[in-house]
PDB file of N, CA and C in Angstrom:
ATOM      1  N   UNK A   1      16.240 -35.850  15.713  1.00  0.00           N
ATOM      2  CA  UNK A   1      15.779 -34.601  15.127  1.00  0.00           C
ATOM      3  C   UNK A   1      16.625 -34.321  13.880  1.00  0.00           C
ATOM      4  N   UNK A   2      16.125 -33.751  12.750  1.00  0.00           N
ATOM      5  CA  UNK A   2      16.821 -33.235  11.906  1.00  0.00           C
ATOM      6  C   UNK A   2      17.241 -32.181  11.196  1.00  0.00           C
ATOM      7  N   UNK A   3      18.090 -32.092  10.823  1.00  0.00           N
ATOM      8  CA  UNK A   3      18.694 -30.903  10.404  1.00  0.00           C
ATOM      9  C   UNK A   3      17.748 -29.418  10.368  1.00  0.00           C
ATOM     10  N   UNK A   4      16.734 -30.013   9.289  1.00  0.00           N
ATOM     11  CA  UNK A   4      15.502 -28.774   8.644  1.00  0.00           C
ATOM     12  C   UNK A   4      15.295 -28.818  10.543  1.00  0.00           C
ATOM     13  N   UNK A   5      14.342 -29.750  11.074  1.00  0.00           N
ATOM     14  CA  UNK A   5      14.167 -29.948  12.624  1.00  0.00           C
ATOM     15  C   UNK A   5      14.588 -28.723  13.255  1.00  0.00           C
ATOM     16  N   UNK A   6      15.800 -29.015  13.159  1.00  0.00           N
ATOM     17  CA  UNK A   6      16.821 -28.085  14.305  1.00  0.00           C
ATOM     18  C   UNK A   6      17.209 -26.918  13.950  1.00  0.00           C
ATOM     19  N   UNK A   7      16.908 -26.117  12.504  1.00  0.00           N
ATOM     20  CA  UNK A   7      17.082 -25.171  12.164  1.00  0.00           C
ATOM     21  C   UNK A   7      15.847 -24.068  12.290  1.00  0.00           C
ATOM     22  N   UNK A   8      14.469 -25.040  11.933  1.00  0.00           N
ATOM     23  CA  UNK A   8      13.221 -24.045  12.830  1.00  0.00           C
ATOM     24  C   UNK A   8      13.029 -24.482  13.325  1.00  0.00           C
ATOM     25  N   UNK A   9      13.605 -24.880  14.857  1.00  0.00           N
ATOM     26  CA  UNK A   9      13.617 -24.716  16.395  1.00  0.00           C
ATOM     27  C   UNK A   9      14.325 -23.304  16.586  1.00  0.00           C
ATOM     28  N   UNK A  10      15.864 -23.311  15.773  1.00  0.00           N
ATOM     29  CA  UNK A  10      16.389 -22.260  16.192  1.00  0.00           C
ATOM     30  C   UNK A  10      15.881 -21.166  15.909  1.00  0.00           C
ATOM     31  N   UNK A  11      15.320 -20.862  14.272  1.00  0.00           N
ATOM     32  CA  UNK A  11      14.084 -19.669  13.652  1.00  0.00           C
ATOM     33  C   UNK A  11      13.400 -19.544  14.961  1.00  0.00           C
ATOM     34  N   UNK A  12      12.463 -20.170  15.418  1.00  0.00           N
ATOM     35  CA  UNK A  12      11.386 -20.420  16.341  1.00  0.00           C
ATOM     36  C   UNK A  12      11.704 -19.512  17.439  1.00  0.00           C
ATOM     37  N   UNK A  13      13.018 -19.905  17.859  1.00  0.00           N
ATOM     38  CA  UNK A  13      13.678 -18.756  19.105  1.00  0.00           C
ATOM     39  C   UNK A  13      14.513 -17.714  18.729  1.00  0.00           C
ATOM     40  N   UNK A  14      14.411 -17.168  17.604  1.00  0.00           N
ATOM     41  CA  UNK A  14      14.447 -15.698  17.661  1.00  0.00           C
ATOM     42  C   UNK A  14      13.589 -14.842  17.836  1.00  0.00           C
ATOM     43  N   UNK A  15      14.561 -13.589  19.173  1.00  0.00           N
ATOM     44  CA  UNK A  15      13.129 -12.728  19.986  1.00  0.00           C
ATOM     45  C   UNK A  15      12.397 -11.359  18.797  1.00  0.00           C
ATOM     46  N   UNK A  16      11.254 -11.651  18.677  1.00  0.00           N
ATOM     47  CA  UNK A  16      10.773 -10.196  17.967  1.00  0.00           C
ATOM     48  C   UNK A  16      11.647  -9.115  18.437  1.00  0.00           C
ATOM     49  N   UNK A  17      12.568  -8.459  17.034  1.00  0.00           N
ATOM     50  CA  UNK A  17      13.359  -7.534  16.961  1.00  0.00           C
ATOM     51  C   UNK A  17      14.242  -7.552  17.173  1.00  0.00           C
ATOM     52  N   UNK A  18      14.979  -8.875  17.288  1.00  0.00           N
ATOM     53  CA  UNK A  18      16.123  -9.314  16.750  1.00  0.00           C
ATOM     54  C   UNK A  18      16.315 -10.341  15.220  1.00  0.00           C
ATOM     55  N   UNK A  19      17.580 -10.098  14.882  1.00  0.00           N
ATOM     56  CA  UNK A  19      18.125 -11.285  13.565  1.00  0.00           C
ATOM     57  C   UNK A  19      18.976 -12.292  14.074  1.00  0.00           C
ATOM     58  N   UNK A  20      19.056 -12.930  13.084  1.00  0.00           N
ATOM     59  CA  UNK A  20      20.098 -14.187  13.147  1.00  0.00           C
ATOM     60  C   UNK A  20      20.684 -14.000  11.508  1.00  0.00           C
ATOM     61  N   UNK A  21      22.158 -13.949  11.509  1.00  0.00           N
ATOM     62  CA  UNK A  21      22.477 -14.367  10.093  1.00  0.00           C
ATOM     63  C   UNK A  21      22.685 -16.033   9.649  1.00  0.00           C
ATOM     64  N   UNK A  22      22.043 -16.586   8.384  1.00  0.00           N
ATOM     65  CA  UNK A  22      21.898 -17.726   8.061  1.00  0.00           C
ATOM     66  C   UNK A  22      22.861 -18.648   8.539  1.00  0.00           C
ATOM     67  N   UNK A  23      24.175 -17.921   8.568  1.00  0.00           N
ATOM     68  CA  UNK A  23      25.634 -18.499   8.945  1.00  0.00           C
ATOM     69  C   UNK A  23      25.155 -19.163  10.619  1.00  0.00           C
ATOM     70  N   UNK A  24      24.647 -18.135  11.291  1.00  0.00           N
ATOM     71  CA  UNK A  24      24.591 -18.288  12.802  1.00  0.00           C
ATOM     72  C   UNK A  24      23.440 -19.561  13.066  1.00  0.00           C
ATOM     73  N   UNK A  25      22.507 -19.257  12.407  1.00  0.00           N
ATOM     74  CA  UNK A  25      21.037 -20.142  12.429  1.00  0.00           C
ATOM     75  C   UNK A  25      22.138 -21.531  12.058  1.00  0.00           C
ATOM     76  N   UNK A  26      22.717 -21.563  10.838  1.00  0.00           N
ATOM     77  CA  UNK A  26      23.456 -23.483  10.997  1.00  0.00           C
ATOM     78  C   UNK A  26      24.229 -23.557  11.868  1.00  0.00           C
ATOM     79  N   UNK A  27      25.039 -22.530  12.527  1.00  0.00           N
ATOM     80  CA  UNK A  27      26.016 -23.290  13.486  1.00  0.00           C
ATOM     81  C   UNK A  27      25.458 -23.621  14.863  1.00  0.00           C
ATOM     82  N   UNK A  28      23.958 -22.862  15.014  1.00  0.00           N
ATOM     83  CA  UNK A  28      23.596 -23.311  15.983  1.00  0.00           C
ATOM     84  C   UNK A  28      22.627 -24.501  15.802  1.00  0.00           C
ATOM     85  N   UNK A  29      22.203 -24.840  14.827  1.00  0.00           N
ATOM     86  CA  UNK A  29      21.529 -25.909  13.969  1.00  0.00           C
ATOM     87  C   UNK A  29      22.366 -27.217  14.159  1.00  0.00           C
ATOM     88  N   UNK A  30      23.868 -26.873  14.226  1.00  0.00           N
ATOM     89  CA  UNK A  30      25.135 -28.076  14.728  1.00  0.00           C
ATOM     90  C   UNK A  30      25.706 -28.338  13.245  1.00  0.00           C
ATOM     91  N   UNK A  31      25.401 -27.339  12.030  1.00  0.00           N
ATOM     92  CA  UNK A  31      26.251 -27.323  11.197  1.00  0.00           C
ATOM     93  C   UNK A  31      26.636 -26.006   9.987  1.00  0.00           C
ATOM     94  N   UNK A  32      28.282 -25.570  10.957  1.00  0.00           N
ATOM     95  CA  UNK A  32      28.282 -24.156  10.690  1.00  0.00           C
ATOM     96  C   UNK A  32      28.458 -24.137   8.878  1.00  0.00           C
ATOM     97  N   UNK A  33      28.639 -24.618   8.358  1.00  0.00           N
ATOM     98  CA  UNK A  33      28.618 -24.529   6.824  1.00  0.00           C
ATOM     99  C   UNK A  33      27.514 -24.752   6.101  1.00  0.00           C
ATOM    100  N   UNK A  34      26.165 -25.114   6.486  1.00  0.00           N
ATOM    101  CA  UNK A  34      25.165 -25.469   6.001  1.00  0.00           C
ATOM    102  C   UNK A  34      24.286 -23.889   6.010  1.00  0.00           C
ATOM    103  N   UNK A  35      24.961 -22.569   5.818  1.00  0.00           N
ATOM    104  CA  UNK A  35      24.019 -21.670   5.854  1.00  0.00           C
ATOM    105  C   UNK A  35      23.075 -21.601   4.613  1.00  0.00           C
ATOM    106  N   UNK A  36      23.411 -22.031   3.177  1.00  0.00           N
ATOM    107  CA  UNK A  36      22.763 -21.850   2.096  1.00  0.00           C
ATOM    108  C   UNK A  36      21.440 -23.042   2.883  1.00  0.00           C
ATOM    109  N   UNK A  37      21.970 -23.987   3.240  1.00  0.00           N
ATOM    110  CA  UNK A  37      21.127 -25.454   3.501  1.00  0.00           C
ATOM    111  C   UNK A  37      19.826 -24.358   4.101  1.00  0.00           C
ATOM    112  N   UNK A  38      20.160 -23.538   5.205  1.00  0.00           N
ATOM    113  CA  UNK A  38      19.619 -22.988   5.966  1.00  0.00           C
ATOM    114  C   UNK A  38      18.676 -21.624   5.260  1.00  0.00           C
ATOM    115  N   UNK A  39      19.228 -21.476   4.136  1.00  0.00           N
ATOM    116  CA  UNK A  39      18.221 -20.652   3.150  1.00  0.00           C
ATOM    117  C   UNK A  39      17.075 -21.374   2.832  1.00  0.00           C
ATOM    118  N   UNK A  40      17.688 -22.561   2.016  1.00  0.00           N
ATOM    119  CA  UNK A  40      16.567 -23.015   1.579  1.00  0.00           C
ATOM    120  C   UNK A  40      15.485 -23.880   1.884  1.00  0.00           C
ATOM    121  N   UNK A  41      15.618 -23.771   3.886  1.00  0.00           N
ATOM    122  CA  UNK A  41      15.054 -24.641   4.205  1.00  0.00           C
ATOM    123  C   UNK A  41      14.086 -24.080   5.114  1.00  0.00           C
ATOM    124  N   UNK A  42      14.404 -22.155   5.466  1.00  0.00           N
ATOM    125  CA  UNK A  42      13.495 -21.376   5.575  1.00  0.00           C
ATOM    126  C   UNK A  42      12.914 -21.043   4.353  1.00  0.00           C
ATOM    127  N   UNK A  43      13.003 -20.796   3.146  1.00  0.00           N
ATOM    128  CA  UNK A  43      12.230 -20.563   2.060  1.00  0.00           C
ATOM    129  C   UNK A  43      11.224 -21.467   1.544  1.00  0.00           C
ATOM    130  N   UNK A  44      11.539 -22.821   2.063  1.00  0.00           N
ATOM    131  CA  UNK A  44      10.267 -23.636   2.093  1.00  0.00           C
ATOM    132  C   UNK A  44       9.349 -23.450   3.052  1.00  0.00           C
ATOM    133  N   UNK A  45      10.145 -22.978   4.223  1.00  0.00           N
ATOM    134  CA  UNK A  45       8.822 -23.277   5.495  1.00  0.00           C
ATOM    135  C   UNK A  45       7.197 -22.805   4.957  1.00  0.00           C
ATOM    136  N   UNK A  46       6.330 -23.367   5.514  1.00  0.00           N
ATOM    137  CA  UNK A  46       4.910 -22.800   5.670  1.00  0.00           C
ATOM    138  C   UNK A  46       4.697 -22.627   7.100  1.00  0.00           C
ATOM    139  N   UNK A  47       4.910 -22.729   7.902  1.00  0.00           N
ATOM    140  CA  UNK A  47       4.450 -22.721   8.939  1.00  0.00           C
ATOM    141  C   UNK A  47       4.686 -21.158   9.288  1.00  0.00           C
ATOM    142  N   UNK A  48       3.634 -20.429  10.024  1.00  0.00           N
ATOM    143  CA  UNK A  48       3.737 -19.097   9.361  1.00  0.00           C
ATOM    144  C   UNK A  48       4.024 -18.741  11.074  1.00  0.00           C
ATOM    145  N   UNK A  49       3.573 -19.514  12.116  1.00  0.00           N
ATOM    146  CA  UNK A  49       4.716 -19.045  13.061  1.00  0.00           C
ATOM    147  C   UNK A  49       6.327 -19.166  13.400  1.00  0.00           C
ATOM    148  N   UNK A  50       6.851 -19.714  12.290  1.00  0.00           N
ATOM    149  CA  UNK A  50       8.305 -19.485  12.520  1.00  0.00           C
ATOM    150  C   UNK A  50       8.752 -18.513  11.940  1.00  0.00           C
ATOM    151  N   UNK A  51       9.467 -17.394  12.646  1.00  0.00           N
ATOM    152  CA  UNK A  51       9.454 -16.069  12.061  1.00  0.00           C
ATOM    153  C   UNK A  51      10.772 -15.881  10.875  1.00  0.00           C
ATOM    154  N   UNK A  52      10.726 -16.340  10.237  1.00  0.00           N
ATOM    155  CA  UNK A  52      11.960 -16.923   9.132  1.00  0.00           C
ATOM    156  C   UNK A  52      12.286 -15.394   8.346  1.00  0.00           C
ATOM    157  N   UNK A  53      11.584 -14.358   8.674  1.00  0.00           N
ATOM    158  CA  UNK A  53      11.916 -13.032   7.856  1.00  0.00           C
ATOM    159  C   UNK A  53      12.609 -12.538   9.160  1.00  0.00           C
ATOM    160  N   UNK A  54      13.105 -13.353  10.109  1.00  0.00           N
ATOM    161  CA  UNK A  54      14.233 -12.427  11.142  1.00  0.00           C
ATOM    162  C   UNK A  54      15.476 -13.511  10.713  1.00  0.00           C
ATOM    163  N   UNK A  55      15.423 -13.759  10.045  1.00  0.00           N
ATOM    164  CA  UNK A  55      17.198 -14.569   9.168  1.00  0.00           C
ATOM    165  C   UNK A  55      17.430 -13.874   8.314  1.00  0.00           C
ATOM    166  N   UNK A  56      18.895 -13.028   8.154  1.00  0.00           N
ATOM    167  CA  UNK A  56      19.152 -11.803   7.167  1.00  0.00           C
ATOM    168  C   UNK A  56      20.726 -12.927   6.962  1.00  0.00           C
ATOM    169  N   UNK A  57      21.408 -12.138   5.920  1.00  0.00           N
ATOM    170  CA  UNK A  57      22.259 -12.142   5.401  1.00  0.00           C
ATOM    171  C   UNK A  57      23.269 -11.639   6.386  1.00  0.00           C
ATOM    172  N   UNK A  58      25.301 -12.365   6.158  1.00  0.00           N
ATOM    173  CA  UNK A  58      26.118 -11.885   6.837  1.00  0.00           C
ATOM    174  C   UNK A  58      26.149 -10.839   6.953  1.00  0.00           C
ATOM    175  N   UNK A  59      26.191 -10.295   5.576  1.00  0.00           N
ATOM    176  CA  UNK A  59      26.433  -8.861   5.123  1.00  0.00           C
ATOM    177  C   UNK A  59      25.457  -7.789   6.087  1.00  0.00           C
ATOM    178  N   UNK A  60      24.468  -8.397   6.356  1.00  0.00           N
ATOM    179  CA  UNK A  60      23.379  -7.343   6.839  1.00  0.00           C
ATOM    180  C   UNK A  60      22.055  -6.897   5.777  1.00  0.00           C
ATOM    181  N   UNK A  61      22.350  -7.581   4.351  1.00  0.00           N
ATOM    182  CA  UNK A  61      21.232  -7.372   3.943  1.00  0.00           C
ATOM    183  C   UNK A  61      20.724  -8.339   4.049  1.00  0.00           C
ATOM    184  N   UNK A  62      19.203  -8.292   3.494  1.00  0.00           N
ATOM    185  CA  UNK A  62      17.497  -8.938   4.150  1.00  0.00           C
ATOM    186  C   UNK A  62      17.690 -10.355   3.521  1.00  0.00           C
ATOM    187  N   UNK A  63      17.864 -10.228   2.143  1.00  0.00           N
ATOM    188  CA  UNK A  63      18.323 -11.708   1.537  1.00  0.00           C
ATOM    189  C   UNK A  63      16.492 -12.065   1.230  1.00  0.00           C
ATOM    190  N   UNK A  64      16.165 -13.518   0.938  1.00  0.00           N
ATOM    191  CA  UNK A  64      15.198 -13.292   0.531  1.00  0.00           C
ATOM    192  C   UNK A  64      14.110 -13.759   1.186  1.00  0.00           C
ATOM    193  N   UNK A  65      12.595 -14.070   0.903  1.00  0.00           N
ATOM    194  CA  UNK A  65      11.631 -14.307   2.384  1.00  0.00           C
ATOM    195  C   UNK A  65      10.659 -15.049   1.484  1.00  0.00           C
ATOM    196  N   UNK A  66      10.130 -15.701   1.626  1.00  0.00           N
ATOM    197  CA  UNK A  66       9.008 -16.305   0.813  1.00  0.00           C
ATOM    198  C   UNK A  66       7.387 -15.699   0.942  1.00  0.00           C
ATOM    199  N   UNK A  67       7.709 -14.656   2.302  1.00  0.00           N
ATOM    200  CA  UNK A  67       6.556 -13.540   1.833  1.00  0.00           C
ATOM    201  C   UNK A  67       4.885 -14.378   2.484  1.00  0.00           C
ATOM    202  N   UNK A  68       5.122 -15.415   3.809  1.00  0.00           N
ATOM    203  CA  UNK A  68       3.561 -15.944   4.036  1.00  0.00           C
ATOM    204  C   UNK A  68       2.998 -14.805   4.607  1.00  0.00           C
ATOM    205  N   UNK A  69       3.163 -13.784   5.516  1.00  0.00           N
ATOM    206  CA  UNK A  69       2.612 -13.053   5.721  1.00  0.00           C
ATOM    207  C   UNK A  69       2.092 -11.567   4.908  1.00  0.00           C
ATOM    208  N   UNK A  70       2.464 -11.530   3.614  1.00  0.00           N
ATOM    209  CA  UNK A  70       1.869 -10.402   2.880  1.00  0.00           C
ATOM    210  C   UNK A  70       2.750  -9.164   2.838  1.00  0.00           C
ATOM    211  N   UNK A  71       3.531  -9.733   3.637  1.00  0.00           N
ATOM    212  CA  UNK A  71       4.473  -8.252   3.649  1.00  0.00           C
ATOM    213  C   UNK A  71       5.663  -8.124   3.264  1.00  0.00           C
ATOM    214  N   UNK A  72       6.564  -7.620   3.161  1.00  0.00           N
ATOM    215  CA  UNK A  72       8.009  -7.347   3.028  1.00  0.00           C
ATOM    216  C   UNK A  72       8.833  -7.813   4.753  1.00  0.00           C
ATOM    217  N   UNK A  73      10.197  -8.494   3.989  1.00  0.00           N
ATOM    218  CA  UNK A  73      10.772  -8.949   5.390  1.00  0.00           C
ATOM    219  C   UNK A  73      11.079  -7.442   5.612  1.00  0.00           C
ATOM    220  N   UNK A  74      11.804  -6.798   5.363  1.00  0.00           N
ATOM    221  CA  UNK A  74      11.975  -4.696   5.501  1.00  0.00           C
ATOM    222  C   UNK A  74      10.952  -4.741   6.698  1.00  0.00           C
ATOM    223  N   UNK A  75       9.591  -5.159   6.067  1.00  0.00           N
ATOM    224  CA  UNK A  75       8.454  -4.127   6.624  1.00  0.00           C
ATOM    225  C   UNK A  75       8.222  -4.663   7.993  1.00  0.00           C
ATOM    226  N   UNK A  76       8.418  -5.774   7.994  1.00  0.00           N
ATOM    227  CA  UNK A  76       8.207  -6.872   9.421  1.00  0.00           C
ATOM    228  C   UNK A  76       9.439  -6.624  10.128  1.00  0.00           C
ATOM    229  N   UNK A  77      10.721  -6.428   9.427  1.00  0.00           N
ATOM    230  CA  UNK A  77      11.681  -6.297  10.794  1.00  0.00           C
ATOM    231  C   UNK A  77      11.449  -4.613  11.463  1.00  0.00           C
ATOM    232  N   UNK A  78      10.984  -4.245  10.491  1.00  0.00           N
ATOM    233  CA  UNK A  78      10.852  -2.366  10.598  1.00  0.00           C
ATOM    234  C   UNK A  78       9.657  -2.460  11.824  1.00  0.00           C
ATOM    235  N   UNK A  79       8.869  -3.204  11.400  1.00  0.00           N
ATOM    236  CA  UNK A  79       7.777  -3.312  12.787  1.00  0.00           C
ATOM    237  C   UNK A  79       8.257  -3.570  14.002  1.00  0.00           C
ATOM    238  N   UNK A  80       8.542  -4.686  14.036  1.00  0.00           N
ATOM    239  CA  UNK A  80       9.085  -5.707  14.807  1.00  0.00           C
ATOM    240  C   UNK A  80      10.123  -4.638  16.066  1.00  0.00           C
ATOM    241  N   UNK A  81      10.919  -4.065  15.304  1.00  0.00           N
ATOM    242  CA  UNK A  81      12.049  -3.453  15.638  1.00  0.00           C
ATOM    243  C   UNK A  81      11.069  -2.318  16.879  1.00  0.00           C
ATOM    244  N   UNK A  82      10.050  -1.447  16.274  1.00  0.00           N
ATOM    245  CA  UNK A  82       9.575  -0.227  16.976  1.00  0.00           C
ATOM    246  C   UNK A  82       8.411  -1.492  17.801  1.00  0.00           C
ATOM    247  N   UNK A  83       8.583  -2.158  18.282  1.00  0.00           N
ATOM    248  CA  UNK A  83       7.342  -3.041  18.656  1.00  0.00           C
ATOM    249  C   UNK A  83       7.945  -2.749  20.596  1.00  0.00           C
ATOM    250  N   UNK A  84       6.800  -2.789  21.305  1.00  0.00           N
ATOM    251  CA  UNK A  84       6.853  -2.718  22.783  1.00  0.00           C
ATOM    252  C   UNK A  84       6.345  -3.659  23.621  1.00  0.00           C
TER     253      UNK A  84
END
């Protein structure tokens, strides 16, 4: 398996209305320094079920989303978040 592989597996298992910061997504990917790797390897995805707008920044901000679903990552975690 590879790297991109193992990084949306980990995207894949984050629960609606939770995050992962990019840092966390590589170390559980099996490489904790590869978080940029891990930007740009959700910003390619297409696959529009890997929920790649729940990967935020250390800091806590949103950072950026490539936007397949039409919306704002804001607007999807804002959903997500009040979701039952």
């Amino acid at each position: 398996m590879t790297f991109t592989d193992r990084v949306l597996s980990v995207v894949r298992a984050i629960p609606k209305g939770k995050t992962m910061t990019y840092k966390e997504v590589a170390k559980k990917a099996g490489n904790e320094n590869a978080a940029r790797a891990v930007g740009h390897i959700v910003k390619r995805n297409t696959d529009k079920t890997i929920p790649c707008h729940r990967v935020i920044r250390s800091d806590g901000s949103l950072g950026g989303y490539n936007n397949l679903l039409g919306k704002s990552k804001g607007e999807l975690l804002q959903k997500e978040k009040n979701w039952r």
